[in-house]
C-alpha atoms as a PDB file:
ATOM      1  CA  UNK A   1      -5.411 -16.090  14.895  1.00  0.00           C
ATOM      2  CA  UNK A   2      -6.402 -13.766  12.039  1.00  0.00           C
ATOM      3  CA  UNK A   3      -3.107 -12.688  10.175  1.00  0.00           C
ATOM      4  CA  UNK A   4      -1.871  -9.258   9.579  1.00  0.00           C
ATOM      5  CA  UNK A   5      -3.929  -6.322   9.206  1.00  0.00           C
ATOM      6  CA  UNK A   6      -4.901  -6.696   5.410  1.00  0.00           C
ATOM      7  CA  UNK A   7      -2.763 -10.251   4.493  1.00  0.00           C
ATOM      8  CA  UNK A   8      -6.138 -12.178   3.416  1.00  0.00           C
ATOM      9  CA  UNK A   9      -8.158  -9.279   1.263  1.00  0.00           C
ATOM     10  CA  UNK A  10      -4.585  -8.522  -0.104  1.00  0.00           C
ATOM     11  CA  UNK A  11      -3.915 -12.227  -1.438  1.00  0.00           C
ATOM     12  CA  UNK A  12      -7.488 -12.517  -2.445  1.00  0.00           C
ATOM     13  CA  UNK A  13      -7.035  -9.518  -4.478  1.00  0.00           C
ATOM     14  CA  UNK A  14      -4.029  -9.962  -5.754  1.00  0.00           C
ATOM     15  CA  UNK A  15      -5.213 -13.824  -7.087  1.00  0.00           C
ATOM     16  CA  UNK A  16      -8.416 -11.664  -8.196  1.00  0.00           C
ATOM     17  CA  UNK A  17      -6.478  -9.738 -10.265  1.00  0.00           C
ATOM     18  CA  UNK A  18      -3.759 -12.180 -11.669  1.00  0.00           C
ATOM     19  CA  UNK A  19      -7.140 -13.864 -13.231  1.00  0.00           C
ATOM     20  CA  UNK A  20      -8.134 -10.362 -14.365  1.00  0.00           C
ATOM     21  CA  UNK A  21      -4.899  -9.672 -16.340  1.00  0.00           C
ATOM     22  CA  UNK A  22      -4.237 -13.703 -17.664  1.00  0.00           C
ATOM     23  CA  UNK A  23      -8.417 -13.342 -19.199  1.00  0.00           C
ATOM     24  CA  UNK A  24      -7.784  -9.788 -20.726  1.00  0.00           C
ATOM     25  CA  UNK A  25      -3.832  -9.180 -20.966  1.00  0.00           C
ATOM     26  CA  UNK A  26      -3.402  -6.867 -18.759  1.00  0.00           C
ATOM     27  CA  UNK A  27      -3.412  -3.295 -20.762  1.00  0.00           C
ATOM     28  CA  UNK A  28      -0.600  -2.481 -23.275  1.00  0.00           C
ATOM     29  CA  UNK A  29       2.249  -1.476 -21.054  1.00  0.00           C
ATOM     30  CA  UNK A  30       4.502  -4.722 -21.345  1.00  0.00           C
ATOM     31  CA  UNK A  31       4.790  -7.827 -19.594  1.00  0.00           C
ATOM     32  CA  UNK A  32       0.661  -8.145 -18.903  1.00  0.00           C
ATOM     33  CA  UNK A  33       0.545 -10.888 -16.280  1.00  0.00           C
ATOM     34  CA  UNK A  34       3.546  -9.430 -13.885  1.00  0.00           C
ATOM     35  CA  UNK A  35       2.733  -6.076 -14.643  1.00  0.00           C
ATOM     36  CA  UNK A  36       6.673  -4.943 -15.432  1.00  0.00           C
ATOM     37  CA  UNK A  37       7.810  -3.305 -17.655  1.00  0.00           C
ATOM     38  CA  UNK A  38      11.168  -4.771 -19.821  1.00  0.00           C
ATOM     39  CA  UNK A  39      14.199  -3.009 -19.495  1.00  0.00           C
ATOM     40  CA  UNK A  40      12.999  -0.941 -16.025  1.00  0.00           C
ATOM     41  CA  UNK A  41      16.268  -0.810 -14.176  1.00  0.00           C
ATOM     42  CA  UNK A  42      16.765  -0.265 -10.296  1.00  0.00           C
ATOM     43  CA  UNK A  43      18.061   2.671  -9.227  1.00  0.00           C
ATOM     44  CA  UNK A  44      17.076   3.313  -5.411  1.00  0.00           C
ATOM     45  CA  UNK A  45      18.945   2.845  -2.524  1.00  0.00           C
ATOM     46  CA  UNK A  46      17.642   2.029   1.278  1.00  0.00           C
ATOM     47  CA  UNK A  47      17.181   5.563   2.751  1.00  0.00           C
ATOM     48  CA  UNK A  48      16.214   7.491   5.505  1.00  0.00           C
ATOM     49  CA  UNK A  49      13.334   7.221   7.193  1.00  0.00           C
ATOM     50  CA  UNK A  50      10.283  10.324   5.619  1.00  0.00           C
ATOM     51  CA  UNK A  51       6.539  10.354   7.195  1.00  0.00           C
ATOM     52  CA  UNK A  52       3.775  11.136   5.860  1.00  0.00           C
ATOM     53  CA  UNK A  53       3.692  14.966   6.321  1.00  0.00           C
ATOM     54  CA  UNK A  54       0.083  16.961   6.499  1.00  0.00           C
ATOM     55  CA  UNK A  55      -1.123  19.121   3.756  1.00  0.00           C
ATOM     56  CA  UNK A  56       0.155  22.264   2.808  1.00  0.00           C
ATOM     57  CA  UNK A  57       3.552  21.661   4.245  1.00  0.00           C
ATOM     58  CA  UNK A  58       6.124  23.249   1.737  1.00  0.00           C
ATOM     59  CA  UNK A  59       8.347  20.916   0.324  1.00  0.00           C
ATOM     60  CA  UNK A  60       9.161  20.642  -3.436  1.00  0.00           C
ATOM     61  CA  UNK A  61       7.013  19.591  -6.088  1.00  0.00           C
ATOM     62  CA  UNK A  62       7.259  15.720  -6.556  1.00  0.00           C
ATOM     63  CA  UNK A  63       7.994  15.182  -3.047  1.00  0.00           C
ATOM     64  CA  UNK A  64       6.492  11.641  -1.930  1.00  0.00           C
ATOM     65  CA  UNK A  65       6.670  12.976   1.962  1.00  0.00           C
ATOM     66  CA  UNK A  66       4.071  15.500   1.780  1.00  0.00           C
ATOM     67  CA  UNK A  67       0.367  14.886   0.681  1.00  0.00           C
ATOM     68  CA  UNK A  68      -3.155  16.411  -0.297  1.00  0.00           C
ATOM     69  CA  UNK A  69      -4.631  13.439   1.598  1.00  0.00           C
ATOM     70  CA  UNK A  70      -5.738  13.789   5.168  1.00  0.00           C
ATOM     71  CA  UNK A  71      -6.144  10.259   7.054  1.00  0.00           C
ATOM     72  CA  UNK A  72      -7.302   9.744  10.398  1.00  0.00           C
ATOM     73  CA  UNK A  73      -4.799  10.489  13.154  1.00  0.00           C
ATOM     74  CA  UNK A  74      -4.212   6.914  14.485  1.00  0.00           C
ATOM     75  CA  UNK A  75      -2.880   6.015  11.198  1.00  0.00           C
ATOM     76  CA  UNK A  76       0.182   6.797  10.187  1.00  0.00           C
ATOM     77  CA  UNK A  77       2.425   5.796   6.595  1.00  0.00           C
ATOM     78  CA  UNK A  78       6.311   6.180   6.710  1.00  0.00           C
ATOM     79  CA  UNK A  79       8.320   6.232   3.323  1.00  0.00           C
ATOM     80  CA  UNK A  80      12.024   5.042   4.351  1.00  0.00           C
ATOM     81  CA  UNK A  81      12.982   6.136   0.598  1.00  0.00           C
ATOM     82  CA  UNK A  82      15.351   8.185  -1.372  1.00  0.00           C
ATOM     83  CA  UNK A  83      14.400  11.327  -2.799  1.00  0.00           C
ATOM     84  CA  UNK A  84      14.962  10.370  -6.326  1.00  0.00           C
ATOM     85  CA  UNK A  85      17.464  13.765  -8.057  1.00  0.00           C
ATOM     86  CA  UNK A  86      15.494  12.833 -11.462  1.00  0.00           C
ATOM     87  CA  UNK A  87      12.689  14.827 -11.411  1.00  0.00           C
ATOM     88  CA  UNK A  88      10.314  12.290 -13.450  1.00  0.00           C
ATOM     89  CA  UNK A  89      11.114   9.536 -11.026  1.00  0.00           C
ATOM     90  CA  UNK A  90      10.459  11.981  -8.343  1.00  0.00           C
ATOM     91  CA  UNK A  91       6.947  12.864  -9.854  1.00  0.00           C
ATOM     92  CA  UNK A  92       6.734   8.689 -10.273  1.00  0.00           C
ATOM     93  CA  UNK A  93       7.423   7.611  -6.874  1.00  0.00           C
ATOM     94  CA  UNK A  94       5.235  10.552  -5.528  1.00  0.00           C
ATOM     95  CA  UNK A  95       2.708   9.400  -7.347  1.00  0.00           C
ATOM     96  CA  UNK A  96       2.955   5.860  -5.455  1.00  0.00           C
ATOM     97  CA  UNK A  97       3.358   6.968  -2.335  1.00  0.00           C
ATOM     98  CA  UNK A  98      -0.454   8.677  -2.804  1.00  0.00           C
ATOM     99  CA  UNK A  99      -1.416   5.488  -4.422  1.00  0.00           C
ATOM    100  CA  UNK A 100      -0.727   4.025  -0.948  1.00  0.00           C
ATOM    101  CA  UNK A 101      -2.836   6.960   0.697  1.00  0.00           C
ATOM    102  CA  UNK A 102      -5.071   6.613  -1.625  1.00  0.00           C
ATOM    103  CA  UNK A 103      -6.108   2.704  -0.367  1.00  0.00           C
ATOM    104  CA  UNK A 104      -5.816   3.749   2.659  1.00  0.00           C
ATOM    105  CA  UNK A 105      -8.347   6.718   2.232  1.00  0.00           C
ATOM    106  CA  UNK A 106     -11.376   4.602   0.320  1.00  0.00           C
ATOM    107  CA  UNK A 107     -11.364   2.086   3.553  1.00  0.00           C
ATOM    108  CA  UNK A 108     -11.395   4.496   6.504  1.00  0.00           C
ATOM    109  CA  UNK A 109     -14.119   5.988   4.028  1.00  0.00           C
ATOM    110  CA  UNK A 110     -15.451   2.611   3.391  1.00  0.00           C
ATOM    111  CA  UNK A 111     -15.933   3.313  -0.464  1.00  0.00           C
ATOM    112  CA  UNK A 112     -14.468   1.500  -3.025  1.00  0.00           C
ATOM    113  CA  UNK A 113     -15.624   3.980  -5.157  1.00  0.00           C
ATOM    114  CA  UNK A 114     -13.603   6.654  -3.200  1.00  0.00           C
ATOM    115  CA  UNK A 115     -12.840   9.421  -5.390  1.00  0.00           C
ATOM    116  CA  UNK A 116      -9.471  10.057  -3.752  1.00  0.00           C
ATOM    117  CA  UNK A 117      -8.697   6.909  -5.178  1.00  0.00           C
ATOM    118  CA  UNK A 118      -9.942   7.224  -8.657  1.00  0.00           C
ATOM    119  CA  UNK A 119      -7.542  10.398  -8.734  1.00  0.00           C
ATOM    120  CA  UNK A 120      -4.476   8.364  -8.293  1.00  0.00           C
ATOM    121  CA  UNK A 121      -5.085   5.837 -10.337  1.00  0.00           C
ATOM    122  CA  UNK A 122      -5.549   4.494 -14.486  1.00  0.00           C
ATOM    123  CA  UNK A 123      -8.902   3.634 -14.757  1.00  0.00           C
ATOM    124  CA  UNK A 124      -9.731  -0.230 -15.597  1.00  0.00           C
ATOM    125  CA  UNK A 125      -6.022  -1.391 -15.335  1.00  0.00           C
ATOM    126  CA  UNK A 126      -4.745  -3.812 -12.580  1.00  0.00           C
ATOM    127  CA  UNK A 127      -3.796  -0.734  -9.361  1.00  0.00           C
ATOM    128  CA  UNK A 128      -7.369   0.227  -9.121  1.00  0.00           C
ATOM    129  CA  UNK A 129      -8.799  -3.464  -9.481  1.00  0.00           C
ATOM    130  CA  UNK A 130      -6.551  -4.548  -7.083  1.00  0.00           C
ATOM    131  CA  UNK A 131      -7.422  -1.374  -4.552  1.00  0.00           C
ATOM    132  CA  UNK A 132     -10.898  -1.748  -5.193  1.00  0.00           C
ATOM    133  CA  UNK A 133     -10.766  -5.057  -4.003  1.00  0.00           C
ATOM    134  CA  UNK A 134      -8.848  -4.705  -0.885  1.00  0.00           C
ATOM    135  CA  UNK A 135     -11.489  -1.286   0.120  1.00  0.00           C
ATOM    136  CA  UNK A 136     -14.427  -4.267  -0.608  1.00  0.00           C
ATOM    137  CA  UNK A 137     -12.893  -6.471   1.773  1.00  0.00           C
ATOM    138  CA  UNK A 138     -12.640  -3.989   4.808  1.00  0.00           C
ATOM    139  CA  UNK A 139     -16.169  -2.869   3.841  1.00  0.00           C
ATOM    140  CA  UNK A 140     -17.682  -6.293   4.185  1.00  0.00           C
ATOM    141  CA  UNK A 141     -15.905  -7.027   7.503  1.00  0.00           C
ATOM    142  CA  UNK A 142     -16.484  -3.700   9.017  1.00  0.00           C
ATOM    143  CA  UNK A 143     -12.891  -2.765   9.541  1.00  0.00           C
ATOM    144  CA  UNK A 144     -10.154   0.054   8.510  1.00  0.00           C
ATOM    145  CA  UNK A 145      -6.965   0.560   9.812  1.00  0.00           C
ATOM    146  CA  UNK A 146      -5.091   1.805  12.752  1.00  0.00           C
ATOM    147  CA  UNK A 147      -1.657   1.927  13.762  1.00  0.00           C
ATOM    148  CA  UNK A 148       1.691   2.166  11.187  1.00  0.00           C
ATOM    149  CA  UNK A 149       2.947   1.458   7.635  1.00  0.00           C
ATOM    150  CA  UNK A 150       6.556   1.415   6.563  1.00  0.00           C
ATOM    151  CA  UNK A 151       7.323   1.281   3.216  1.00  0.00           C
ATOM    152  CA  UNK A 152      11.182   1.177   2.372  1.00  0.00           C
ATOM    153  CA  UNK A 153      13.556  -0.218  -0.111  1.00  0.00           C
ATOM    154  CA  UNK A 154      12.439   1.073  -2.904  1.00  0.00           C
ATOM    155  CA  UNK A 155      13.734   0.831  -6.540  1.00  0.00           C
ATOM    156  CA  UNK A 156      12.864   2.862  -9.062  1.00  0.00           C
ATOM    157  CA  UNK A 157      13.404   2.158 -12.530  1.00  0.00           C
ATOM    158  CA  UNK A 158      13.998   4.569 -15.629  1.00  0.00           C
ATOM    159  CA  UNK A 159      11.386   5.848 -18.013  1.00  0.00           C
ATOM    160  CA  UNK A 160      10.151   3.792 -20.931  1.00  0.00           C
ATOM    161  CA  UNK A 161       8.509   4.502 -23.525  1.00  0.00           C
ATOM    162  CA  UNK A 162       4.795   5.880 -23.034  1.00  0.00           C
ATOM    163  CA  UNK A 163       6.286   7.693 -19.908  1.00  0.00           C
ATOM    164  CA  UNK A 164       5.913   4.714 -17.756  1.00  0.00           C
ATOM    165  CA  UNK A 165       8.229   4.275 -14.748  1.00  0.00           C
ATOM    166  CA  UNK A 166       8.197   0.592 -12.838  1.00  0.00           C
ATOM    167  CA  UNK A 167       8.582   1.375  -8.949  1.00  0.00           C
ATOM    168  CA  UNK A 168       9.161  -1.447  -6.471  1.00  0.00           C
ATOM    169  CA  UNK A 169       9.235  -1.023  -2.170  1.00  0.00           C
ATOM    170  CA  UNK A 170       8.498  -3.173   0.578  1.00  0.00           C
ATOM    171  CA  UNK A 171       5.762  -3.078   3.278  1.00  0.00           C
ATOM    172  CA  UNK A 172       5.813  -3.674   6.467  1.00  0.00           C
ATOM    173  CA  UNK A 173       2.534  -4.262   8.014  1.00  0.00           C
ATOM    174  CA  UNK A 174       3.813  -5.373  11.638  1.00  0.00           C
ATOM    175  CA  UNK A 175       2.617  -2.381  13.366  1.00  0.00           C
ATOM    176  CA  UNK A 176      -0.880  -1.258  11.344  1.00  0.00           C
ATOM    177  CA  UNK A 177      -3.617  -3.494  12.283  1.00  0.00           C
ATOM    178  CA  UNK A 178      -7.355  -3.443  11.693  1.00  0.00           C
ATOM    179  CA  UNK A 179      -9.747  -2.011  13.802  1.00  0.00           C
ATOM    180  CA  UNK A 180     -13.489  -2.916  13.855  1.00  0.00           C
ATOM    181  CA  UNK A 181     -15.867   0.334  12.719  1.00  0.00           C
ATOM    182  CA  UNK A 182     -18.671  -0.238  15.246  1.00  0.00           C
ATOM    183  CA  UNK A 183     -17.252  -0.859  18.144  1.00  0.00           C
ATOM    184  CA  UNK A 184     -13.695   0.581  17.997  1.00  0.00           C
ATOM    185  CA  UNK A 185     -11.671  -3.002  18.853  1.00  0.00           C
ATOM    186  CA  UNK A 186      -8.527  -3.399  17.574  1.00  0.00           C
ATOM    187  CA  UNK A 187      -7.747  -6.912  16.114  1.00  0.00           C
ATOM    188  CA  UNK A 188      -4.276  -7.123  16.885  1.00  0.00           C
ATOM    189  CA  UNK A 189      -1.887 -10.041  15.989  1.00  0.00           C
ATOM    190  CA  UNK A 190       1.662 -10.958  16.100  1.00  0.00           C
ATOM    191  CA  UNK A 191       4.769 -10.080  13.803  1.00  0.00           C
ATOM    192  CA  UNK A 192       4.553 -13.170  11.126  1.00  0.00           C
ATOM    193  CA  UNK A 193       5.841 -13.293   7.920  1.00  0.00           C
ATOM    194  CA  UNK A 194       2.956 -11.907   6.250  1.00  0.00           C
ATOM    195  CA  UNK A 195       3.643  -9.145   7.604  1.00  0.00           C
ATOM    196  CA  UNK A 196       6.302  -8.218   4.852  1.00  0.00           C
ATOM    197  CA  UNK A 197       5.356  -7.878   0.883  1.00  0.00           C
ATOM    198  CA  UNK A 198       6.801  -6.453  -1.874  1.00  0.00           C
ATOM    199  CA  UNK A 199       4.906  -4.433  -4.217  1.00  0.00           C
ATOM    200  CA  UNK A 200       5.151  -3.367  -7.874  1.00  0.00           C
ATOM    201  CA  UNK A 201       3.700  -0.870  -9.634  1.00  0.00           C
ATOM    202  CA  UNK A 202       3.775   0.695 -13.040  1.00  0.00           C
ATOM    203  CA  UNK A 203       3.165   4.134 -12.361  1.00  0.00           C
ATOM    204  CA  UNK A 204       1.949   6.305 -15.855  1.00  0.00           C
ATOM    205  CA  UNK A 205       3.030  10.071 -16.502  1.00  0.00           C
ATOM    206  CA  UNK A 206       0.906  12.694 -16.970  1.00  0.00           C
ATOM    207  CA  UNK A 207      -1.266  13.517 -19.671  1.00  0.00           C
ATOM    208  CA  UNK A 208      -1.817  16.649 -21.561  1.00  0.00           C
ATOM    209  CA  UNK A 209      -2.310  19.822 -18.987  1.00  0.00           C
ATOM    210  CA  UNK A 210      -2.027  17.209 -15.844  1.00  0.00           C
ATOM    211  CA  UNK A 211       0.825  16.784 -13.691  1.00  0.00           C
ATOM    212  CA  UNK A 212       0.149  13.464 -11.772  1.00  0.00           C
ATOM    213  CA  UNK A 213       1.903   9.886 -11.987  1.00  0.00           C
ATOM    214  CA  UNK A 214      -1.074   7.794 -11.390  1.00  0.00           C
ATOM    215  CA  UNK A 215      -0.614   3.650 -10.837  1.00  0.00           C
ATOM    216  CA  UNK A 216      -1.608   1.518 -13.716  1.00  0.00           C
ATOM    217  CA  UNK A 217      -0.610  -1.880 -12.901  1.00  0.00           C
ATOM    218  CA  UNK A 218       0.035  -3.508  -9.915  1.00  0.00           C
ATOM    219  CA  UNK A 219       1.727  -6.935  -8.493  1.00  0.00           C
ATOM    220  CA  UNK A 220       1.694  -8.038  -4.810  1.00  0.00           C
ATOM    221  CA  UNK A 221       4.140 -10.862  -3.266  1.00  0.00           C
ATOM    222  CA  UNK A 222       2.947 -12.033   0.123  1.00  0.00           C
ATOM    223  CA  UNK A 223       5.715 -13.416   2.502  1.00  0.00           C
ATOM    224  CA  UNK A 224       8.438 -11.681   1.360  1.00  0.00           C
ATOM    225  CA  UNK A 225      10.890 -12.070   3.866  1.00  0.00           C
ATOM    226  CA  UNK A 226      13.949 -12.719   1.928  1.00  0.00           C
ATOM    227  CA  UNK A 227      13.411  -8.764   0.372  1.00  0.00           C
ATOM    228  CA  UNK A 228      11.870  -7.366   3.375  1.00  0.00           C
ATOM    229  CA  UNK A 229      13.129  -8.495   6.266  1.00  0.00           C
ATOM    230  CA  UNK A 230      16.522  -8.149   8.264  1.00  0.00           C
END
């Protein structure tokens, strides 16, 4: 049985990337080879559930549940997080949420050069390796996604110095599954616990006369049912 939509070109990139970082260190923003940042300190709470909204809904700047990025309509991402009150935090776990689109965007585009992507993301650093790898995987077996993505229980930790925020969630992946590009089939598979992961990104503030929060580095657990699930 193949295992949840994404578990093998996730691990594979993931592993792809932990070489990456332990042969060139991994940028300058801390800890290299987890991709945290010391002293980042939790500060999210589980939440109410917040889909993806479509563009040009008004909501308030920094608002992770509305989005510039249009994906098909059989796919759909829900953030079960916490508006954060801080507004850099806000911008930071906005800025993750379209990381998430982003990925999602360069494989129903099948381009791992997606520019959607490249907007949300540091170039060279360990987020866009690691999404670059995962849109090279669906390209080479012919598949995107269909189907739903939760994302919840996120934490949030405060800014550092070099305006770098470390934000943490979980995925669920039980209910988004691939589906082949030629003929349409959808591989479906079982609840397991690959479905769950935890992710962590280091998301980076904005430079001069920008105002995005793009991901910089980026570490994947697989199974993580402890954190995830129940």
């Amino acid at each position: 049985m193949r295992p949840t939509r994404s578990a093998v070109p996730l691990a594979a990139a993931a592993a792809a990337v932990a070489l990456l970082v332990s042969g060139c260190g991994g940028g300058d923003d801390g800890d290299g080879k987890s991709g945290k940042i010391d002293g980042a300190e939790d500060a999210g709470k589980k939440s109410p559930s917040a889909e993806s909204s479509s563009p040009g809904e008004k909501d308030a700047a920094g608002d992770f549940r509305t989005s510039d990025i249009e994906l098909p309509d059989d796919v759909k991402l829900v953030f079960d997080w916490k508006q954060p009150s801080d507004p850099d935090k806000a911008a930071a776990l906005d800025g993750a949420a379209d990381y998430m689109r982003a990925m999602l965007h360069g494989s129903v585009k099948q381009n791992p050069k997606d520019p959607v992507l490249a907007k949300h993301v540091v170039p060279l650093q360990t987020a866009q390796e690691f999404a670059t790898a995962v849109i090279k995987s669906d390209v080479e077996s012919g598949v995107t996604a269909t189907g739903k993505e939760r994302y919840y229980r996120e934490h949030v930790g405060d800014v550092t110095g070099g305006k770098l925020i470390e934000v943490a969630f979980c995925v669920d992946q039980s209910e988004i599954f691939d589906r082949k590009i030629k003929s349409g089939k959808v591989l479906r598979t079982e609840e397991n616990d690959s479905s769950y992961m935890r992710y962590t990104l280091v998301m980076q503030g904005p430079g001069k006369g920008d105002s995005l929060w793009r991901a910089r580095t980026f570490e994947f657990e697989g199974k993580a049912v402890k954190q995830c699930k129940g």
